[in-house]
C-alpha atoms as a PDB file:
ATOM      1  CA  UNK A   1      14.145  -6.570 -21.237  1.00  0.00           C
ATOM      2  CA  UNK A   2      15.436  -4.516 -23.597  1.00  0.00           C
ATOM      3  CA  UNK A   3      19.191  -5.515 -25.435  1.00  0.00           C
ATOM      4  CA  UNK A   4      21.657  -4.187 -23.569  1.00  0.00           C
ATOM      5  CA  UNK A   5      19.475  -3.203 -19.968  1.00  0.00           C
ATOM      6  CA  UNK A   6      20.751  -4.601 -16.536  1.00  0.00           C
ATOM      7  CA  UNK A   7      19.245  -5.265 -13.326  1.00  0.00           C
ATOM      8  CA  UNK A   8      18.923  -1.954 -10.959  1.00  0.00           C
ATOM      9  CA  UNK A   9      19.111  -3.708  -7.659  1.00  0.00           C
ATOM     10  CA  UNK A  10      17.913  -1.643  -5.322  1.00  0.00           C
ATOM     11  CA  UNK A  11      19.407  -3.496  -1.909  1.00  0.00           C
ATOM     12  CA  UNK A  12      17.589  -4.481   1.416  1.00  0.00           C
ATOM     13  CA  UNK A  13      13.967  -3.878   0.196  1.00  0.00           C
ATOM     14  CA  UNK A  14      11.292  -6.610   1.687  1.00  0.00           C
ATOM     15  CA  UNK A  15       9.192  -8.157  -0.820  1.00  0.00           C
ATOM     16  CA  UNK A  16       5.483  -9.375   0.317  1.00  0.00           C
ATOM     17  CA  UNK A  17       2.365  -9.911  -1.641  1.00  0.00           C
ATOM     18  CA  UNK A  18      -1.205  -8.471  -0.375  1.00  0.00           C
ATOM     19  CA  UNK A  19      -3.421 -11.548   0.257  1.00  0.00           C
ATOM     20  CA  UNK A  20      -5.499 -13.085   2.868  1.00  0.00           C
ATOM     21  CA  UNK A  21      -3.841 -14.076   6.363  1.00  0.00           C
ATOM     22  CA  UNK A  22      -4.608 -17.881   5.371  1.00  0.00           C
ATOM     23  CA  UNK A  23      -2.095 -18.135   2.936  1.00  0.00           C
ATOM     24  CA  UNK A  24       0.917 -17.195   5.227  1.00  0.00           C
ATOM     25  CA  UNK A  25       1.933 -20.455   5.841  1.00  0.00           C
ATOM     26  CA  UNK A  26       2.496 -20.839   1.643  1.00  0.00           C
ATOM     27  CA  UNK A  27       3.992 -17.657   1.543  1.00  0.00           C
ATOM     28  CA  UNK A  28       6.686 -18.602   3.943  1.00  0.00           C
ATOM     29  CA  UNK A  29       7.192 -21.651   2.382  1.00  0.00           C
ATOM     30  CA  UNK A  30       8.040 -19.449  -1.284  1.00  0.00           C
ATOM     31  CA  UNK A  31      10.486 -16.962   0.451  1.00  0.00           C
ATOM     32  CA  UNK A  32       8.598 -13.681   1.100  1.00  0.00           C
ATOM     33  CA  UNK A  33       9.519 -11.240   3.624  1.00  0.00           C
ATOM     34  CA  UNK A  34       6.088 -10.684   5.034  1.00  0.00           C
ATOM     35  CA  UNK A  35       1.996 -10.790   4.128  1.00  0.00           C
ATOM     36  CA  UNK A  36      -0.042  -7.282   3.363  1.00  0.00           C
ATOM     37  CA  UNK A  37      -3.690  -8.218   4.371  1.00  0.00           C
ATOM     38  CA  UNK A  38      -6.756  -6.153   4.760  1.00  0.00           C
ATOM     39  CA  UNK A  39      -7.251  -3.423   7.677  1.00  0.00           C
ATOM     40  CA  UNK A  40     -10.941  -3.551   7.085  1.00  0.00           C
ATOM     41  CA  UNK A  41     -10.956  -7.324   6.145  1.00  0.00           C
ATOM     42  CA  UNK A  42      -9.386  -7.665   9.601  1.00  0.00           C
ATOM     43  CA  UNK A  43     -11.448  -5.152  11.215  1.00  0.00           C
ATOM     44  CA  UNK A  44     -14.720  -7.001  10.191  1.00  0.00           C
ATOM     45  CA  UNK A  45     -13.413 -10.258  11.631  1.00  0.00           C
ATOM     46  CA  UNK A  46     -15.405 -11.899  14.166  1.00  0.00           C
ATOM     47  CA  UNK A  47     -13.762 -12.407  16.763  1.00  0.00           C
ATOM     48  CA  UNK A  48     -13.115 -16.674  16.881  1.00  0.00           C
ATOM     49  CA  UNK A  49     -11.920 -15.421  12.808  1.00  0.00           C
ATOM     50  CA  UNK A  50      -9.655 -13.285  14.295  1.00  0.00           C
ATOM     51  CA  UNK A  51      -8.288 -15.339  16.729  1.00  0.00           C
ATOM     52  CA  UNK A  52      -7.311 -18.022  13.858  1.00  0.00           C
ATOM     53  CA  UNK A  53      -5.649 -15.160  12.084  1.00  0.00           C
ATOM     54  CA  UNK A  54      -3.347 -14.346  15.276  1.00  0.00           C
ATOM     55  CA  UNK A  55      -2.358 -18.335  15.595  1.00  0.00           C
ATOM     56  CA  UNK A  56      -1.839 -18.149  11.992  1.00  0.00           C
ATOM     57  CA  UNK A  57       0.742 -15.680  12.485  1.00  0.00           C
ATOM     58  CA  UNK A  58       1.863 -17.209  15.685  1.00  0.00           C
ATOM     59  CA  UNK A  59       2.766 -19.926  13.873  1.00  0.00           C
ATOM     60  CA  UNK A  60       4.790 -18.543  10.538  1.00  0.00           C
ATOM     61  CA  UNK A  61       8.335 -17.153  11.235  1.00  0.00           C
ATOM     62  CA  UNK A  62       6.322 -14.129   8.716  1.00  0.00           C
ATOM     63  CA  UNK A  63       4.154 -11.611  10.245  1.00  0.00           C
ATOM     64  CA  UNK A  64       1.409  -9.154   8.932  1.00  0.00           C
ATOM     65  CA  UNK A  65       3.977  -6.479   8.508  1.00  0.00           C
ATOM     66  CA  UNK A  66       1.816  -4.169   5.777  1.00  0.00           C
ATOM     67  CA  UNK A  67      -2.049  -3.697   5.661  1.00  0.00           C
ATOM     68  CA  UNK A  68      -4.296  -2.402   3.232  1.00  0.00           C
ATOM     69  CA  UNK A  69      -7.756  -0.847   2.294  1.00  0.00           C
ATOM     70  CA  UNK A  70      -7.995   1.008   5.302  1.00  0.00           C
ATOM     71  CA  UNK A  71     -11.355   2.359   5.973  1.00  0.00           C
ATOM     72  CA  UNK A  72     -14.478  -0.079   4.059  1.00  0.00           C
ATOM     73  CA  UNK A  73     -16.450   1.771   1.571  1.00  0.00           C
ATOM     74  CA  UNK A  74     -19.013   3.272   3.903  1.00  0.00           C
ATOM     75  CA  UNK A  75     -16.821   5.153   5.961  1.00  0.00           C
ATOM     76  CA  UNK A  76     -17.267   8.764   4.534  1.00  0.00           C
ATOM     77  CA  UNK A  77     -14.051  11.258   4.217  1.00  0.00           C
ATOM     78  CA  UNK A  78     -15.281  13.767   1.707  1.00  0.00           C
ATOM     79  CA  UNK A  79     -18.742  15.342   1.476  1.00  0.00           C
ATOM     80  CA  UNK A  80     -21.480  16.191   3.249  1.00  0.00           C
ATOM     81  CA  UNK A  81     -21.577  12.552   5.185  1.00  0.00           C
ATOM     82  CA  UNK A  82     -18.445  13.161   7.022  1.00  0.00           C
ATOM     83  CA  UNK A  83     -18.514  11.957  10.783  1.00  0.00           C
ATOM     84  CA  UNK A  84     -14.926  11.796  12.205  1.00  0.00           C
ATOM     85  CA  UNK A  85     -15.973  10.172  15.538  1.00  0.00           C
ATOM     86  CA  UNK A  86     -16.745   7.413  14.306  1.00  0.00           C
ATOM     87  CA  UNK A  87     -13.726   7.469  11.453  1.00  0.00           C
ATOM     88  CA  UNK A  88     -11.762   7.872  15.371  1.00  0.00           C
ATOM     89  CA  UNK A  89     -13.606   4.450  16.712  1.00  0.00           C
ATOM     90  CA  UNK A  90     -13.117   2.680  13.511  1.00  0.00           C
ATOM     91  CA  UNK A  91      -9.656   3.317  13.743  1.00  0.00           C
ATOM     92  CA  UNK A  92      -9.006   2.481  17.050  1.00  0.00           C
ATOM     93  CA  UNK A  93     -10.313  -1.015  16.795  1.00  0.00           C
ATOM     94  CA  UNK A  94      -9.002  -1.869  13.677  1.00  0.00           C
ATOM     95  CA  UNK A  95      -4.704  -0.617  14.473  1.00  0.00           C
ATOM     96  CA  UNK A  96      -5.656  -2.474  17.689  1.00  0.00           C
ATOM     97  CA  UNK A  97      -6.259  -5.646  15.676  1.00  0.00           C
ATOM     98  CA  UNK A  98      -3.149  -4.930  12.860  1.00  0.00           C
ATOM     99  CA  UNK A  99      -0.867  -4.351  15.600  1.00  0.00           C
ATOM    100  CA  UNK A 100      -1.365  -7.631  17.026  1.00  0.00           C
ATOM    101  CA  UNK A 101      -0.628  -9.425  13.956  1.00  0.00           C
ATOM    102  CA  UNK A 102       2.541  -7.883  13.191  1.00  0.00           C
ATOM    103  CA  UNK A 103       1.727  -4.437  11.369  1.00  0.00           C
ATOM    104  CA  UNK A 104       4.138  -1.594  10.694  1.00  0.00           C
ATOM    105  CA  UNK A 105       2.640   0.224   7.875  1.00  0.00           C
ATOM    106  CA  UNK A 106      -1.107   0.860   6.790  1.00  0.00           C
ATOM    107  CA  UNK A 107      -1.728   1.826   3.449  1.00  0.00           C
ATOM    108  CA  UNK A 108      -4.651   4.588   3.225  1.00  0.00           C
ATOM    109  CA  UNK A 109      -6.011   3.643  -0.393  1.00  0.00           C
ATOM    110  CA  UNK A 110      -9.778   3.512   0.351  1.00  0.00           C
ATOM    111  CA  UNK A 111     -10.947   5.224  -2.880  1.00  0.00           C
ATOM    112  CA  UNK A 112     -14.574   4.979  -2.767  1.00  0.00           C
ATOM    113  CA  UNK A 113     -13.974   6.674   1.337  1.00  0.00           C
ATOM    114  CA  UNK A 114     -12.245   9.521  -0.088  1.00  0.00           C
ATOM    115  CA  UNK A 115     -14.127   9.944  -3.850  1.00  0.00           C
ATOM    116  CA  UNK A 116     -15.100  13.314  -4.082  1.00  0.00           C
ATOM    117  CA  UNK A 117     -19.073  13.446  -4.300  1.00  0.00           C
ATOM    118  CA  UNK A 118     -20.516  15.691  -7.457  1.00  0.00           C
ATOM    119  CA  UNK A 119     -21.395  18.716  -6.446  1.00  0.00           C
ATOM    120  CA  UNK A 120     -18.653  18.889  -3.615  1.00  0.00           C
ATOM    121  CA  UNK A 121     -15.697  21.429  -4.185  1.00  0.00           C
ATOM    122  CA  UNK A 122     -12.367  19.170  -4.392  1.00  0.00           C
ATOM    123  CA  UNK A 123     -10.428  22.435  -2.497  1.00  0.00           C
ATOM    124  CA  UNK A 124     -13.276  21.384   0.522  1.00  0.00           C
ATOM    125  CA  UNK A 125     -12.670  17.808  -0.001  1.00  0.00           C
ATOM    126  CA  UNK A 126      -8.963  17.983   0.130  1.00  0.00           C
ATOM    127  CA  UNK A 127      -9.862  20.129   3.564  1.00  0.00           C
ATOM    128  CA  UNK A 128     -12.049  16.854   4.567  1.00  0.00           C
ATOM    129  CA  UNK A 129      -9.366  14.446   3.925  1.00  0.00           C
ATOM    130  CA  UNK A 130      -5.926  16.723   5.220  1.00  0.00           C
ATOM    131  CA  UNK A 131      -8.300  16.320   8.790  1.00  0.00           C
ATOM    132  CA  UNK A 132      -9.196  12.986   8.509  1.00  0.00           C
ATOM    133  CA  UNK A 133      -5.445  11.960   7.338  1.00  0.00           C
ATOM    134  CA  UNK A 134      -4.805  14.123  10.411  1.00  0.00           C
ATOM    135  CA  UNK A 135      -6.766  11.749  13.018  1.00  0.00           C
ATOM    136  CA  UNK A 136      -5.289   8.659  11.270  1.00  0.00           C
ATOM    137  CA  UNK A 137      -1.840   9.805  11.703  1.00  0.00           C
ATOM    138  CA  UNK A 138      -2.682  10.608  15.866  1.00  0.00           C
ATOM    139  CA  UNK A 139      -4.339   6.975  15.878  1.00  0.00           C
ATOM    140  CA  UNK A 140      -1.445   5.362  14.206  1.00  0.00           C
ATOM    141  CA  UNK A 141       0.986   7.329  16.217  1.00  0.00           C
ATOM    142  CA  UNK A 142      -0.259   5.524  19.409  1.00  0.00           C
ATOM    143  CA  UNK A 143      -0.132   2.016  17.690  1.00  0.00           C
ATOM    144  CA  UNK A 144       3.090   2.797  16.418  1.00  0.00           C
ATOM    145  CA  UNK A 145       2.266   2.404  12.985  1.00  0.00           C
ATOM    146  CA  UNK A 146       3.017   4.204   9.627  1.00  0.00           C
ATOM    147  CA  UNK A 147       0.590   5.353   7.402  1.00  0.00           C
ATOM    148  CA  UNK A 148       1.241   5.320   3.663  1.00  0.00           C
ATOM    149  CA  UNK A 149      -0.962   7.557   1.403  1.00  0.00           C
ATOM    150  CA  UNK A 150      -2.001   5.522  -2.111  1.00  0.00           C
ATOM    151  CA  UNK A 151      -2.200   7.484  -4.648  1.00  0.00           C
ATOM    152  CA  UNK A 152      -4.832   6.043  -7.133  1.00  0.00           C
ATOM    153  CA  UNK A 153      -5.758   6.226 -10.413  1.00  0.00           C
ATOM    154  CA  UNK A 154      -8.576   8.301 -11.975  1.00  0.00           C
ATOM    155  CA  UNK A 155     -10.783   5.281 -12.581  1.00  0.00           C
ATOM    156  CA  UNK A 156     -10.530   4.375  -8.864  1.00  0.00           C
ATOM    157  CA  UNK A 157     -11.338   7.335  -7.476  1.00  0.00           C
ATOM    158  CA  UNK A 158     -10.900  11.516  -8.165  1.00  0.00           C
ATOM    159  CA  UNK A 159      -9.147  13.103  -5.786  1.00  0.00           C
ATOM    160  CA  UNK A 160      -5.421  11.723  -4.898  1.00  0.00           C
ATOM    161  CA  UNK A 161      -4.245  10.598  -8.549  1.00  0.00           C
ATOM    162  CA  UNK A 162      -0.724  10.555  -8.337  1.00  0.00           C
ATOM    163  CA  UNK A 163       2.579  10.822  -6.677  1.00  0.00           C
ATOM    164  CA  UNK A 164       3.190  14.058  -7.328  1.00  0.00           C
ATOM    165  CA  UNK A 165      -0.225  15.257  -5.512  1.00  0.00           C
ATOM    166  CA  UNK A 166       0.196  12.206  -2.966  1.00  0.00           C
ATOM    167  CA  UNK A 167       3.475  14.001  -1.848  1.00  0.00           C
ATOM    168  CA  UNK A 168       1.903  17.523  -1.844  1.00  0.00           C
ATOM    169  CA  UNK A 169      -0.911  16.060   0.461  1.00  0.00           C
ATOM    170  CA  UNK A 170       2.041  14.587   3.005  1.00  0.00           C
ATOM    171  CA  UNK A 171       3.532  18.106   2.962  1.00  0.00           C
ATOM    172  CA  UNK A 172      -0.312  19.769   3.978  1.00  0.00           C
ATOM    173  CA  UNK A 173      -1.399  17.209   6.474  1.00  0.00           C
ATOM    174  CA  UNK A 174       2.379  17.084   8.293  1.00  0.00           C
ATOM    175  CA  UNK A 175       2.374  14.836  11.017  1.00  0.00           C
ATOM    176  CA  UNK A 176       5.031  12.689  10.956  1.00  0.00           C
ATOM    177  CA  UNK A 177       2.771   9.416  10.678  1.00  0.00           C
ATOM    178  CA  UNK A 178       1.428  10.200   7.851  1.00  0.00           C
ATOM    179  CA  UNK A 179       3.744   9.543   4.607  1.00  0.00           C
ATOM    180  CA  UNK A 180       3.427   8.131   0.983  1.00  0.00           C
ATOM    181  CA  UNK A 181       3.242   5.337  -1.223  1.00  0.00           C
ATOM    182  CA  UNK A 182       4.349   4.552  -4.405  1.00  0.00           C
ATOM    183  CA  UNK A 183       2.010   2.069  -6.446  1.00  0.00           C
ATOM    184  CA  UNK A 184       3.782   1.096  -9.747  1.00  0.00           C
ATOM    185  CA  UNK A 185      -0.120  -0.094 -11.307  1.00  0.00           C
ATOM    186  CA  UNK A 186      -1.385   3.328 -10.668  1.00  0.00           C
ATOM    187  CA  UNK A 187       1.833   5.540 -12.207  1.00  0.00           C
ATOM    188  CA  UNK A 188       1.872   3.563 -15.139  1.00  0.00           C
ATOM    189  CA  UNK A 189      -2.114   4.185 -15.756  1.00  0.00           C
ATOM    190  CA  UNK A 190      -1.465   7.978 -14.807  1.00  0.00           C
ATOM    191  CA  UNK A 191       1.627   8.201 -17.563  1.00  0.00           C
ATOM    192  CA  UNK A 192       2.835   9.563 -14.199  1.00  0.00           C
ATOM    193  CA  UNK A 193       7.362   9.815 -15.073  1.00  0.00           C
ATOM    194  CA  UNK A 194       9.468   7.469 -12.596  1.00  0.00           C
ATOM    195  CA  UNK A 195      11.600  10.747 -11.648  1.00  0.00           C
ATOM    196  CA  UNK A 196       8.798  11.394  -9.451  1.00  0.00           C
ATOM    197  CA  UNK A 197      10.189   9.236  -6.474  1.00  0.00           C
ATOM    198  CA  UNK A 198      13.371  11.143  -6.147  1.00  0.00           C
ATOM    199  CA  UNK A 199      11.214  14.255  -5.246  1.00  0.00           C
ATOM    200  CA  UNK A 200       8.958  12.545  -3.071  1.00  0.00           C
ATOM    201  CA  UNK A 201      12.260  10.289  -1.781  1.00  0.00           C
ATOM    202  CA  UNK A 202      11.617  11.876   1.781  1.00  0.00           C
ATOM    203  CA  UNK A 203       7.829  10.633   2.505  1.00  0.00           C
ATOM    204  CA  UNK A 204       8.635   7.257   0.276  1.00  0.00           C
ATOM    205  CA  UNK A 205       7.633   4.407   2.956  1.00  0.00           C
ATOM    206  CA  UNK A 206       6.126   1.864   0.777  1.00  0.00           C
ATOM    207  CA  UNK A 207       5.257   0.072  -2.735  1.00  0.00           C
ATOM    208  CA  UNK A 208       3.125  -1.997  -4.524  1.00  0.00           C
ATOM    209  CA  UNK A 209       3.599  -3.111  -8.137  1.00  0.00           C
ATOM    210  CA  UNK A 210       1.349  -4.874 -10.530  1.00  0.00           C
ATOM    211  CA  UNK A 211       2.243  -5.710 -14.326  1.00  0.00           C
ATOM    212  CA  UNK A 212       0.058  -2.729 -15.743  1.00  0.00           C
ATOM    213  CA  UNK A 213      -0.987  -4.636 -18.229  1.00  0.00           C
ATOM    214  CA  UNK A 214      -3.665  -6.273 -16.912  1.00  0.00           C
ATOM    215  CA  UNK A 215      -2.676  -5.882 -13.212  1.00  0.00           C
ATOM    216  CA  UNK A 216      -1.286  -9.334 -12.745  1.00  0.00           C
ATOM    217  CA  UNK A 217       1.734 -10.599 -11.199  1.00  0.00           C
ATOM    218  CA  UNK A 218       5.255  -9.316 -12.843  1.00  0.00           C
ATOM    219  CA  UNK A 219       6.524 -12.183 -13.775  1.00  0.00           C
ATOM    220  CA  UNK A 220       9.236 -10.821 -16.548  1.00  0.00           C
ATOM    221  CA  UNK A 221      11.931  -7.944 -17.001  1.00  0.00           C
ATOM    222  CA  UNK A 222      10.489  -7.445 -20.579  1.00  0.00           C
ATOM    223  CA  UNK A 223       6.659  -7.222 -20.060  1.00  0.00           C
ATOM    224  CA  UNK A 224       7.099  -3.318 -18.384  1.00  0.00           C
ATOM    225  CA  UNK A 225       9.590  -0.663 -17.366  1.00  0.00           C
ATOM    226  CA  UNK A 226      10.425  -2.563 -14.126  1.00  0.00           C
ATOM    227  CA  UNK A 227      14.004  -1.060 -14.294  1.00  0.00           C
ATOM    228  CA  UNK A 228      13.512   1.759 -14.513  1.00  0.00           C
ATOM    229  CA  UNK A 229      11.246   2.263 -11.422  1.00  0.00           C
ATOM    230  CA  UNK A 230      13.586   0.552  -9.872  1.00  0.00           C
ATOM    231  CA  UNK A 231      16.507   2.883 -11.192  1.00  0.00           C
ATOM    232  CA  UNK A 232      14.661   5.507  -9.960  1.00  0.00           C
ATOM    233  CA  UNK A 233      13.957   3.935  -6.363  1.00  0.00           C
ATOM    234  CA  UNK A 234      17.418   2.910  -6.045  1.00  0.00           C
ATOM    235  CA  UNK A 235      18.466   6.962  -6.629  1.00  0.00           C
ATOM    236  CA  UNK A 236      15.824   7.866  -4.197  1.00  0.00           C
ATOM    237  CA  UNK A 237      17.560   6.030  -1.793  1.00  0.00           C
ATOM    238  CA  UNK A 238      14.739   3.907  -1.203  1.00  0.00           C
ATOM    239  CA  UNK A 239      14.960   1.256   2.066  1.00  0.00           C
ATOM    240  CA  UNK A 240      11.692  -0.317   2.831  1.00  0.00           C
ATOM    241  CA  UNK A 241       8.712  -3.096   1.546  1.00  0.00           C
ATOM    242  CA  UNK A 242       7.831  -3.663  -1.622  1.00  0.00           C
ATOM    243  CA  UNK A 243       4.054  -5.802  -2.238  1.00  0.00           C
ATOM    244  CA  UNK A 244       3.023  -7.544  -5.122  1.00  0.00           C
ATOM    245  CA  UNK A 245      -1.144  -5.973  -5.171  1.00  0.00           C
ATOM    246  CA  UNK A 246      -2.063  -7.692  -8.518  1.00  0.00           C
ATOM    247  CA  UNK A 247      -4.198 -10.744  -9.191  1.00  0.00           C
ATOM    248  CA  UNK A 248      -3.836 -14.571 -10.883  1.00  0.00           C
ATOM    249  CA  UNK A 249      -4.975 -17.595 -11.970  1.00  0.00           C
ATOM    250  CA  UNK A 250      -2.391 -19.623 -10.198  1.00  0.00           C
ATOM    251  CA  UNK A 251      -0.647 -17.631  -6.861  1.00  0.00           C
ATOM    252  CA  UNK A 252       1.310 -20.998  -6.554  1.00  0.00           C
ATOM    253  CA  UNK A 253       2.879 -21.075 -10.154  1.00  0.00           C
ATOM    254  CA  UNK A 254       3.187 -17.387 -10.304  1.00  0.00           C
ATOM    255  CA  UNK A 255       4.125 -16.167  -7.148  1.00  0.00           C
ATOM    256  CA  UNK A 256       7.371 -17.944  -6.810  1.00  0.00           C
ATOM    257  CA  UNK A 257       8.602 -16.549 -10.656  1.00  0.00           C
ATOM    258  CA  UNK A 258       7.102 -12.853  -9.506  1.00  0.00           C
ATOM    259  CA  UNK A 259       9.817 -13.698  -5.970  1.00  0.00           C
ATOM    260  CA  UNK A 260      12.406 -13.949  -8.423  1.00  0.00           C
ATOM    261  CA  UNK A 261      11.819 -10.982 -10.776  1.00  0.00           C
ATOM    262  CA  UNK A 262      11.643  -8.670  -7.913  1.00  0.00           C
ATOM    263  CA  UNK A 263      15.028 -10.090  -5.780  1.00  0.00           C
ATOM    264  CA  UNK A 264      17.068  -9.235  -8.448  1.00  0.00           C
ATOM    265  CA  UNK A 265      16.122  -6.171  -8.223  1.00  0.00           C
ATOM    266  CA  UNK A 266      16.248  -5.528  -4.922  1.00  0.00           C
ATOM    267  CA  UNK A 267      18.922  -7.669  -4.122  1.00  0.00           C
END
């Protein structure tokens, strides 16, 4: 941290890192708030697998509370390969699943569903996915879940690239499931400016954050410009989850120092 900078502590957020249902136990040993699994991780679950998971919850004071990856990779949302009926029965078995293990908000990341094939216009693609976003949000609605849009970065995928566009996409699609997300990782790749969450400060329901350098846990104030997205949350008048989405070597060395980074600033 730089001479001189302070802690923005942005009060009442949730902290939770995205990881597989079998670690809950550990996770609730460390202090989190809650676990961000899979949807489509969960989805694929047999069903004595899935079973395990719900025990597994059962039995932690923590529940699922955030899920990720929504549709796999071979679920279609752009091009010429498009087939919302079954995007409809995917959806319907997998929020039925999430529900049941404690889920509030599903993050719609999926970047190879949505990539834009070559060839395809992006204005037609951005049709494709406004109707798909569309049945999510009507699925959700009845699961009572919230769906958070991910903006990604151009490597992951080319249509959705920031939080700007993210919150333009909200405003088209508007049903009232369907909001935004706010990945740290993916505005620091896309040079995208921290002011950005006070605009989209009305569809902001959830976070991740990685250390962009390298995508691995944040583990100090120094190492990136924690504060000031942060700052800029805490003038947004942010109130909800934020999830460590980054990887390492050692979750049980790491994940308790990455705890203590983010709690005081959100604390």
């Amino acid at each position: 941290m730089a001479m001189g900078q302070k802690f923005c502590e942005v009060s009442g957020l949730k902290i939770g890192i995205c990881t597989e249902i079998t670690n809950i136990s550990k996770l609730e040993k460390m202090g989190f708030d809650y676990l961000e699994a899979g949807v489509s991780r969960t989805a694929a679950m047999g069903e004595q697998e899935f079973q395990e998971a719900v025990q597994r919850v059962e039995d932690s004071s923590l529940e699922c509370e955030a899920f990720n990856v929504l549709f796999p990779g071979n679920i279609k949302l752009t091009g010429p390969e498009v087939d919302l009926k079954a995007v409809r029965e995917y959806l319907e078995k997998a929020f039925d699943r999430i529900q049941r293990l404690g889920a509030k908000i599903a993050v719609f990341g999926s970047g190879r569903s949505r990539k834009v094939p070559e060839g395809w216009k992006q204005e037609d693609a951005w049709k494709q996915l406004v109707d798909a976003a569309r049945i999510v949000g009507d699925v959700a609605a009845k699961y009572g879940l919230t769906i958070a849009m991910e903006p990604l970065n151009k490597g992951e995928t080319n249509i959705l690239n920031s939080v700007e566009e993210g919150y333009r996409f909200v405003r088209d699609v508007n049903h009232p499931s369907i909001q935004l997300l706010a990945d740290f990782y993916h505005m620091r790749l896309e040079n995208e400016s921290m002011d950005v969450l006070k605009k989209a400060a009305p569809a902001l329901r959830h976070l991740h954050i990685a250390n962009s350098h390298g995508r691995v846990y944040p583990l100090d104030p120094s190492e990136d410009c924690y504060a000031e997205f942060f700052e800029a949350l805490k003038s947004a008048g942010y109130k909800g989850r934020v999830s460590i989405e980054a990887g390492t070597r050692d979750m049980d060395r790491d994940a308790p120092i990455a705890l203590q980074l983010l709690r005081k600033f959100t604390e």
